[in-house]
N, C-alpha and C. Protein backbone atom coordinates (compact mmCIF):
# COMPACT_ATOMS: atom_id res chain seq x y z
N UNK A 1 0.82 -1.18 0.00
CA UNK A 1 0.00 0.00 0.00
C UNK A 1 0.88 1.26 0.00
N UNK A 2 1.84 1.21 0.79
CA UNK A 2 2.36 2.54 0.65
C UNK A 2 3.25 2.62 -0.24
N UNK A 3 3.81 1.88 -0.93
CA UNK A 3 4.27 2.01 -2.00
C UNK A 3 3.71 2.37 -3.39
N UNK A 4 2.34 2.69 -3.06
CA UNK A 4 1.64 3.25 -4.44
C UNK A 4 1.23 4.80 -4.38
N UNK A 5 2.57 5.72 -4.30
CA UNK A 5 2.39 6.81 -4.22
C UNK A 5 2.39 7.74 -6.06
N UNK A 6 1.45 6.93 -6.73
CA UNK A 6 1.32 7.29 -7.68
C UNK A 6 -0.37 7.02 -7.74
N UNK A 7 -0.93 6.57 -6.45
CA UNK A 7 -2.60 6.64 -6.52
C UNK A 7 -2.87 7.65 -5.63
N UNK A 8 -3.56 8.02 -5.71
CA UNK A 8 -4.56 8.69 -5.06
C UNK A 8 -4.98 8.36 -3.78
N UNK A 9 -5.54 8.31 -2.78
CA UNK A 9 -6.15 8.49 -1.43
C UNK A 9 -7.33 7.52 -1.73
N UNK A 10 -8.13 8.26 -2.77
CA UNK A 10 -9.70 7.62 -3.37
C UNK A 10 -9.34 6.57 -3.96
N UNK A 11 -8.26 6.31 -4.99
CA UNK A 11 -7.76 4.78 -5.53
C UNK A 11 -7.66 3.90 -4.37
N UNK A 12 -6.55 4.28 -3.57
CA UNK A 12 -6.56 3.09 -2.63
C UNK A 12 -7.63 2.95 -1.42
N UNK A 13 -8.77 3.77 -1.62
CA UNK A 13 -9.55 3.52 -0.91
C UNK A 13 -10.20 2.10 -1.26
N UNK A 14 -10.58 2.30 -2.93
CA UNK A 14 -11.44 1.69 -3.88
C UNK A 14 -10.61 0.43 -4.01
N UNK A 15 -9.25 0.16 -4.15
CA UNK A 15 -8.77 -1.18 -3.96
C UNK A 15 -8.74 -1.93 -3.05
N UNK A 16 -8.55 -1.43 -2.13
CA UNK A 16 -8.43 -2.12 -0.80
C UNK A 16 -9.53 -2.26 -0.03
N UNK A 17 -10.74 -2.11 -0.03
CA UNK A 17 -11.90 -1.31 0.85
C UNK A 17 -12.19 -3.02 1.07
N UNK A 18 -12.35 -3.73 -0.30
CA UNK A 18 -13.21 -5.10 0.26
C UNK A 18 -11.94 -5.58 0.91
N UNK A 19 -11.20 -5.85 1.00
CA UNK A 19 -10.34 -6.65 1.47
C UNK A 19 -10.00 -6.33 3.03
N UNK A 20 -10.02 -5.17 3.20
CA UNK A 20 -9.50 -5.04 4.96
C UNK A 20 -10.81 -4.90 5.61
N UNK A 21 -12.44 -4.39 4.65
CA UNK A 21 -13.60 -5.01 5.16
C UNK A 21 -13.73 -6.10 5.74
N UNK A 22 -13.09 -7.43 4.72
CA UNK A 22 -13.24 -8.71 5.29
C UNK A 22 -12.40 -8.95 6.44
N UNK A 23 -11.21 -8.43 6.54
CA UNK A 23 -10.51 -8.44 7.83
C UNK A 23 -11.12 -8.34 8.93
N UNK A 24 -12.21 -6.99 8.62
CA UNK A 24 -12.76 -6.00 9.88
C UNK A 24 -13.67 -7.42 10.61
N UNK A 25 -14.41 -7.58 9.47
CA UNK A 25 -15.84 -8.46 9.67
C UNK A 25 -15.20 -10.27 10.36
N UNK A 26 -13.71 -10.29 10.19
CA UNK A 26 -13.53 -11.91 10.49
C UNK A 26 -12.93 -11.71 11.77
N UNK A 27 -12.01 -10.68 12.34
CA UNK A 27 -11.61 -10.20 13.75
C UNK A 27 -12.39 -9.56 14.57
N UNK A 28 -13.57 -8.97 14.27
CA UNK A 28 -14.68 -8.73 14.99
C UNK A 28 -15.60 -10.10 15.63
N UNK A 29 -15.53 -11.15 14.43
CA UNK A 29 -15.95 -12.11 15.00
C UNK A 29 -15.46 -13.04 15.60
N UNK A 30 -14.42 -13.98 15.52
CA UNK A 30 -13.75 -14.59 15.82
C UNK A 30 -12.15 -13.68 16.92
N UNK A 31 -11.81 -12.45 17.05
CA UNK A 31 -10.59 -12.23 17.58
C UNK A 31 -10.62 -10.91 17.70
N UNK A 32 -11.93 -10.54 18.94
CA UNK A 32 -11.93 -8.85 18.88
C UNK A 32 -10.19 -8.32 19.24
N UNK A 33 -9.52 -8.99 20.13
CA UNK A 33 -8.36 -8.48 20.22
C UNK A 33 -7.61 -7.69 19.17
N UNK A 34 -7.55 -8.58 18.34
CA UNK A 34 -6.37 -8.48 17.39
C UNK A 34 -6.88 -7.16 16.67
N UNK A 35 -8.29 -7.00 16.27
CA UNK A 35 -8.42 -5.91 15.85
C UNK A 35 -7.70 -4.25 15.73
N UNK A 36 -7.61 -3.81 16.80
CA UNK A 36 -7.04 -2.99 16.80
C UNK A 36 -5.47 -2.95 16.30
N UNK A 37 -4.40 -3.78 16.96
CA UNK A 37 -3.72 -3.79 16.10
C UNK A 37 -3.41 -3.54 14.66
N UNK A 38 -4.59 -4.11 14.31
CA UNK A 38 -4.43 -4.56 12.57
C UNK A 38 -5.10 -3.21 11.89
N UNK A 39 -5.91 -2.54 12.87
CA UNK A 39 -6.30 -0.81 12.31
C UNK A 39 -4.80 -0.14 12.23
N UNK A 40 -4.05 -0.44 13.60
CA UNK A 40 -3.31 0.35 13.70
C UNK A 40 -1.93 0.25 12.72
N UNK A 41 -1.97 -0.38 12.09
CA UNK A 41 -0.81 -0.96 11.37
C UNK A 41 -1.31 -0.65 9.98
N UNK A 42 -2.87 -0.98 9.76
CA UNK A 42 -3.04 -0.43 8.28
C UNK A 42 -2.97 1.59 8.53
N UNK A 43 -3.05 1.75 9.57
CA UNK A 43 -3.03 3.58 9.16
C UNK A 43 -1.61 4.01 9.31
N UNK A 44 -0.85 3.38 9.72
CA UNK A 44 0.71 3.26 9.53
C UNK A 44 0.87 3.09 8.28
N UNK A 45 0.37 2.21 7.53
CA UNK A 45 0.98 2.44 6.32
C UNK A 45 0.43 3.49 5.56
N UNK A 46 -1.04 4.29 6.13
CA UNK A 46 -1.37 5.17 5.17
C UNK A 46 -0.88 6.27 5.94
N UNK A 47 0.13 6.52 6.55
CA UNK A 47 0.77 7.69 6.85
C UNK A 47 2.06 7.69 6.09
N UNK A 48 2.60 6.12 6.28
CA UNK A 48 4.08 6.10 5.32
C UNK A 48 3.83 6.49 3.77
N UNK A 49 2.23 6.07 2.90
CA UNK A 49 2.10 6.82 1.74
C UNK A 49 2.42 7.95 1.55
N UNK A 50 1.46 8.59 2.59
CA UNK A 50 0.88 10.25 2.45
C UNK A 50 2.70 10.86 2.76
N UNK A 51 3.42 10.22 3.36
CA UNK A 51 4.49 10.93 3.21
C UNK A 51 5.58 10.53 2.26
N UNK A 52 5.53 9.20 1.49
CA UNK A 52 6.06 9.21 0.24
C UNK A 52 5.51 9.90 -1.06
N UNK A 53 4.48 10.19 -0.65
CA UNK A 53 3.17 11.17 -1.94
C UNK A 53 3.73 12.77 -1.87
N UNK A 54 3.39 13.17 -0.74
CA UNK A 54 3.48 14.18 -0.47
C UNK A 54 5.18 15.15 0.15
N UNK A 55 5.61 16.03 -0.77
CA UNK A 55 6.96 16.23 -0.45
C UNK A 55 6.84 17.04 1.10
N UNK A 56 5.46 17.61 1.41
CA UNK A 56 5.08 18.46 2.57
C UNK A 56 5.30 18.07 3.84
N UNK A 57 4.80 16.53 3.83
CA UNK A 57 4.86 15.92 5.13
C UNK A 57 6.12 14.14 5.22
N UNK A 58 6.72 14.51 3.72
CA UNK A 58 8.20 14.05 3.93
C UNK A 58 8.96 14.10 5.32
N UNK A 59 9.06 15.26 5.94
CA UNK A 59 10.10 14.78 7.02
C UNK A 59 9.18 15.26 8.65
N UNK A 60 8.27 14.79 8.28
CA UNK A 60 6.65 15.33 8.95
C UNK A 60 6.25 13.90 9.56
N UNK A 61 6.37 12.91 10.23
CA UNK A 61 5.80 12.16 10.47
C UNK A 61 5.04 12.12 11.56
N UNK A 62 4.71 13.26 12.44
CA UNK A 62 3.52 13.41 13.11
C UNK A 62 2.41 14.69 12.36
N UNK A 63 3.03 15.26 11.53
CA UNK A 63 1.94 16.00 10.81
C UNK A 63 1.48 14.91 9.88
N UNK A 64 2.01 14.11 9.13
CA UNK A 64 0.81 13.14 8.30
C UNK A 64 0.08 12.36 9.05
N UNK A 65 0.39 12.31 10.57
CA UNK A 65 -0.50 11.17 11.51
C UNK A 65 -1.67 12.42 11.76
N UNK A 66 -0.92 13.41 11.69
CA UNK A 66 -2.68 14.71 12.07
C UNK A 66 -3.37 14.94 10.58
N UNK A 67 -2.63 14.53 9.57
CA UNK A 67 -3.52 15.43 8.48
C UNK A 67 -4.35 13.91 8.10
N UNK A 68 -4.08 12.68 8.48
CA UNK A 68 -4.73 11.42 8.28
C UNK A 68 -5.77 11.41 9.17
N UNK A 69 -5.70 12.17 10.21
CA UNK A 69 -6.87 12.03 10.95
C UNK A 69 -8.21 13.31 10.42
N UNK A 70 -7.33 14.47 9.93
CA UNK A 70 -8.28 15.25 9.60
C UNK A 70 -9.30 14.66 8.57
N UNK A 71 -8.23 13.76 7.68
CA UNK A 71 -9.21 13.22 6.34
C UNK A 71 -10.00 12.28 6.91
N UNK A 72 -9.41 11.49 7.98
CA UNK A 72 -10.84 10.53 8.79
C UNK A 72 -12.08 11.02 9.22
């Protein structure tokens, strides 16, 4: 994922959406634990994008953890 700093925000929404859906829906049922983790690790990588995308928040790695939350 974060290596596709040639998509868009909305692209990798649209690729990935069913797939970490099914994640959501199989650790909710079977392994509420793990859940969180596995949020927290996929928005890790959408901070490591937004700062391979973006030359702004390149050496910014708590401003792309705030501007990822603004877009949340």
């Amino acid at each position: 994922m974060h290596r596709r700093s040639d998509k868009g925000l909305d692209d990798l929404a649209h690729m990935y959406a069913a797939v970490i859906r099914g994640w959501i829906q199989y650790y909710c049922r079977y392994y509420k634990t793990a859940l969180h983790p596995l949020l927290v690790r996929i928005n890790r990588y959408l901070v490591r994008w937004a700062r391979n995308k973006y030359n702004w928040l390149r050496r910014h790695p708590r401003r792309a953890t705030h501007w990822l939350r603004r877009i949340a």
